[in-house]
Structure formats: structure tokens, C-alpha cells
N, C-alpha and C. Protein backbone atom coordinates (compact mmCIF):
# COMPACT_ATOMS: atom_id res chain seq x y z
N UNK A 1 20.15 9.49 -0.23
CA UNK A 1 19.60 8.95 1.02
C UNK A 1 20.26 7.59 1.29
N UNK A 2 20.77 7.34 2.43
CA UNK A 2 21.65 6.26 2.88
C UNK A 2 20.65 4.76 2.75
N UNK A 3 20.73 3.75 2.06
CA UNK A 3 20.10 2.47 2.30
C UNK A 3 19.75 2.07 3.93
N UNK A 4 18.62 1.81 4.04
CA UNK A 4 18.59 1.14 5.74
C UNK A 4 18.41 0.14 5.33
N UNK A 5 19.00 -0.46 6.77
CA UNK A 5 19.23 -1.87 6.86
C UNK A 5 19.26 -2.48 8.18
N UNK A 6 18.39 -3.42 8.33
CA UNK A 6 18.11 -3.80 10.08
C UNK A 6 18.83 -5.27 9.89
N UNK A 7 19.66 -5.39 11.07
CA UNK A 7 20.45 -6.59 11.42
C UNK A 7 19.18 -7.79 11.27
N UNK A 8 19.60 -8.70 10.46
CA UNK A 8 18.92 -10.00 10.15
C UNK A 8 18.19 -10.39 11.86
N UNK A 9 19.23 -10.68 13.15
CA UNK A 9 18.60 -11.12 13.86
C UNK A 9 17.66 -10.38 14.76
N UNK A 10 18.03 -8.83 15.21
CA UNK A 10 16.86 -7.84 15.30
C UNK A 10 15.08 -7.94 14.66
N UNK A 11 15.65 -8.18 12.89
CA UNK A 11 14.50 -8.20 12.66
C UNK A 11 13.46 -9.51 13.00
N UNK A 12 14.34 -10.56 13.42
CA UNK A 12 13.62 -11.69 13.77
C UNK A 12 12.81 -11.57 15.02
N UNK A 13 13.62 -10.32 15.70
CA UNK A 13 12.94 -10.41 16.91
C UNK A 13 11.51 -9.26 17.19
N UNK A 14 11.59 -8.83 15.76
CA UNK A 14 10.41 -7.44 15.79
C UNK A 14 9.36 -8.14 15.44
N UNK A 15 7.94 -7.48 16.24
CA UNK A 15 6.84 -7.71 16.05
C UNK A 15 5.99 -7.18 15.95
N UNK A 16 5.05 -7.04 14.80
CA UNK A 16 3.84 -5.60 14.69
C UNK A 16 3.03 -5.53 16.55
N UNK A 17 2.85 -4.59 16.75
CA UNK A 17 2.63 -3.78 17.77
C UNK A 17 0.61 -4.22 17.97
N UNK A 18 0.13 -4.81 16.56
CA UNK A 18 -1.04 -4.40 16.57
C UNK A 18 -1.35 -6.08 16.92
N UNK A 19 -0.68 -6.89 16.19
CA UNK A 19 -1.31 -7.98 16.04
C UNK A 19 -0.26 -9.31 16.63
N UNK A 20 0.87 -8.65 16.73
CA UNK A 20 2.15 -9.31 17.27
C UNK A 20 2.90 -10.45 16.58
N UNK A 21 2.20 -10.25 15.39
CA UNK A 21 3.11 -11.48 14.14
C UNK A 21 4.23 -10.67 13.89
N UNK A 22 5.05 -11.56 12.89
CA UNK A 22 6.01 -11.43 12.26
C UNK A 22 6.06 -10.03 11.03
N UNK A 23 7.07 -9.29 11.07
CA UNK A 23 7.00 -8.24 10.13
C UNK A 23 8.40 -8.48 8.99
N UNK A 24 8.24 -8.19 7.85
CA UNK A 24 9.19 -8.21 6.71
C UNK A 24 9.55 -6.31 6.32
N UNK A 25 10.74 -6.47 6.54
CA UNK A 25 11.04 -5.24 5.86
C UNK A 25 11.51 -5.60 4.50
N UNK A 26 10.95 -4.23 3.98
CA UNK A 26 10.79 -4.08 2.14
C UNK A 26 10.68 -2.95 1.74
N UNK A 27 11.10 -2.66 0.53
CA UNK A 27 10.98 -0.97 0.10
C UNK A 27 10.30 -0.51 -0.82
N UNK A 28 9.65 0.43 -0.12
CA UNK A 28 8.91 1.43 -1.27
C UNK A 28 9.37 1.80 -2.45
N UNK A 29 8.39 2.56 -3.25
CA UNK A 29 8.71 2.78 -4.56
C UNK A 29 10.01 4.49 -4.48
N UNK A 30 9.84 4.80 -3.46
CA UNK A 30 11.17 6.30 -3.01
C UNK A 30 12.07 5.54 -2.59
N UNK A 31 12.60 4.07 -2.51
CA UNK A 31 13.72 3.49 -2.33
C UNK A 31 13.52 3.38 -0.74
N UNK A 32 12.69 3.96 0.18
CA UNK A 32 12.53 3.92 1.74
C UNK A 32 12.71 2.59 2.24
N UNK A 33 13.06 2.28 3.42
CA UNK A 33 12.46 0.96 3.92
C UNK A 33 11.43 1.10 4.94
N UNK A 34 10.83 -0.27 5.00
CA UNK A 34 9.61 -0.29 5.73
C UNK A 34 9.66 -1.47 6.61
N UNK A 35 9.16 -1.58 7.73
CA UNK A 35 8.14 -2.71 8.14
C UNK A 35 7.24 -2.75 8.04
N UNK A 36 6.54 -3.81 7.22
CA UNK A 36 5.20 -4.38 6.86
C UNK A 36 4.71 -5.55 7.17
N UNK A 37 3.27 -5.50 7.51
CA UNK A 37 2.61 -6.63 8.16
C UNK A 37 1.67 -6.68 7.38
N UNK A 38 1.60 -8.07 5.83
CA UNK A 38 0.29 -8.10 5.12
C UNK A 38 -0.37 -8.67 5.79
N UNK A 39 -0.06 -9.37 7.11
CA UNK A 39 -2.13 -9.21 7.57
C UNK A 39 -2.74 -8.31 7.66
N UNK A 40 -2.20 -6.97 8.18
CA UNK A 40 -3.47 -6.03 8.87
C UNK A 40 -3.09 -5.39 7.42
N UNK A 41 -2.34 -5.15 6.35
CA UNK A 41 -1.57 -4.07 5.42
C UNK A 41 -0.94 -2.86 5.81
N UNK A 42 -0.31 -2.55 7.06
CA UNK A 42 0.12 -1.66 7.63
C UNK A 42 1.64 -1.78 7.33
N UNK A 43 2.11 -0.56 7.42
CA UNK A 43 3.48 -0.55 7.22
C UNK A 43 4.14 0.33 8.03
N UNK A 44 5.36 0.16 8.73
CA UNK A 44 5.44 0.61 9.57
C UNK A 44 6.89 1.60 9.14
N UNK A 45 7.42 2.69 9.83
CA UNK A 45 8.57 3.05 9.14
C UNK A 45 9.70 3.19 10.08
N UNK A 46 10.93 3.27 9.09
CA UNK A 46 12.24 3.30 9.87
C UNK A 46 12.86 4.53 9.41
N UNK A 47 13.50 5.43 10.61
CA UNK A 47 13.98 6.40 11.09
C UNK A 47 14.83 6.30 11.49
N UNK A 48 15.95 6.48 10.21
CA UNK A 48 17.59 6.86 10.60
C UNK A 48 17.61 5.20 11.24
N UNK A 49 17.62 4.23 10.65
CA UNK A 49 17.99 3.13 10.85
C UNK A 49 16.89 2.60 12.12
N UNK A 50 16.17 3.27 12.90
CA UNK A 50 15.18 2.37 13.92
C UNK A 50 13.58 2.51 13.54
N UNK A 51 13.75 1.19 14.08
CA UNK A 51 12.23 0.93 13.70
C UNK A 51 11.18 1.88 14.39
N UNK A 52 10.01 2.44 13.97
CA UNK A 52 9.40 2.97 14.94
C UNK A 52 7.84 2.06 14.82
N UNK A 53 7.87 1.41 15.72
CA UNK A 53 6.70 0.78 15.99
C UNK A 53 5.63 1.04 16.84
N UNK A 54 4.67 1.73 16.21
CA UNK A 54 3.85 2.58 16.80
C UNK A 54 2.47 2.58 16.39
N UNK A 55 1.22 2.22 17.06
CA UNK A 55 0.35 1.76 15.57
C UNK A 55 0.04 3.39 15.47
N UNK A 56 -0.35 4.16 15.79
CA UNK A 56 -0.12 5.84 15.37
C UNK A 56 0.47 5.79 14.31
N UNK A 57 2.11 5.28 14.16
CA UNK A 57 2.86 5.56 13.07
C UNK A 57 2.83 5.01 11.89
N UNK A 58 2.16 3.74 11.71
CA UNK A 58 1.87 2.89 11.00
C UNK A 58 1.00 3.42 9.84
N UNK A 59 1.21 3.80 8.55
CA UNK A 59 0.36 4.15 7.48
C UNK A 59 -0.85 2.33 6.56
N UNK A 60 -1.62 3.08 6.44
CA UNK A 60 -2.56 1.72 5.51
C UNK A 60 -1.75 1.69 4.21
N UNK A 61 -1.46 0.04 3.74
CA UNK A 61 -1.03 0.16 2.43
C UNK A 61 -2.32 -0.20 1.45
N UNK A 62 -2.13 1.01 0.31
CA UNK A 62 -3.00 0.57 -0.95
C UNK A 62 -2.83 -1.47 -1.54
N UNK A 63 -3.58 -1.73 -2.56
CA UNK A 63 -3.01 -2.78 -3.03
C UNK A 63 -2.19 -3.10 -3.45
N UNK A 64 -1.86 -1.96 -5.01
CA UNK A 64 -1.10 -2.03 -5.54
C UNK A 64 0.28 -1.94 -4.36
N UNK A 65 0.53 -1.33 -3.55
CA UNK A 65 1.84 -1.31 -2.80
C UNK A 65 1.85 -3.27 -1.86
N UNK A 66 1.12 -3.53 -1.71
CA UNK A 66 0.46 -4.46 -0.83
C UNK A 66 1.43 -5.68 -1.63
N UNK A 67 0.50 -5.93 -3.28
CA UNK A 67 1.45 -6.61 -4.05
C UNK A 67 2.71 -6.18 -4.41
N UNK A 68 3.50 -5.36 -4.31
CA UNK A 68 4.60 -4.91 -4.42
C UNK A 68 5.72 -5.57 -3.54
N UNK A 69 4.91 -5.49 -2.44
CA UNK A 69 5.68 -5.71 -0.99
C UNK A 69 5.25 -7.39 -0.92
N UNK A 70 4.31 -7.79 -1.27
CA UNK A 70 4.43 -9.36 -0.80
C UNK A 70 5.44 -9.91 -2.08
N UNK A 71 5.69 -9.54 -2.92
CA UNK A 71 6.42 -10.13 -4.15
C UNK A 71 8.20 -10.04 -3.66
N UNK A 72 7.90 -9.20 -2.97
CA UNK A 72 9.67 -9.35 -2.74
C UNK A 72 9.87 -9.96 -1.28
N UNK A 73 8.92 -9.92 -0.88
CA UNK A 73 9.21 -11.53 0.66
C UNK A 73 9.77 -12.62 0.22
């Protein structure tokens, strides 16, 4: 599966859909990438390199993934 990777200044300009802060992409434990927002713990996913920002699309993260993902911000 190909690494994704969102252009540094793109991602500056993405914003969770729900709450309109700032999102960090980071990867799951299947090597995936994500956008994630630990305020609400939602994570959002990327498809073939685009973001899909959708709160529909958006899965709840457990804790354990929660700390996973704030440790590598």
C-alpha cells in the first residue's frame, strides 16, 4: 500500500468539518493515514491521497488509538 502524504501547506489549510480547528495527520496501527482531531477524537480518512472530510466519514477513536495519535504530534 503506497504511503500517503498531504502537502505540508494543504494540510495547514484543512479543518475538521465538525468543530473547525486544526487537524494533524498520523497513522494508524495498518500503516493508514488519517486526519485527526483530539478534541472531538474523530478521525477522519484519506482516499488515494484526498482527504475526505465528512463528519459521516469520520470514525470515533478508542483511547488507546487517541494516545497513539497524540504522541506522534
Amino acid at each position: 500500500m503506497p504511503e500517503e502524504t498531504l502537502d505540508p501547506t494543504l494540510l495547514s489549510l484543512l479543518a475538521c468539518p465538525q468543530d473547525k480547528g486544526p487537524l494533524s495527520l498520523v497513522r494508524t496501527q495498518d500503516g493508514d493515514s488519517v486526519l485527526y482531531n483530539p478534541r472531538l477524537r474523530r478521525a477522519y480518512p484519506i482516499d488515494n491521497g484526498i482527504p475526505v472530510l465528512l463528519i459521516d466519514e469520520a470514525r470515533e477513536v478508542s483511547e488507546a488509538e487517541h494516545e497513539a495519535y497524540i504522541a506522534q504530534g
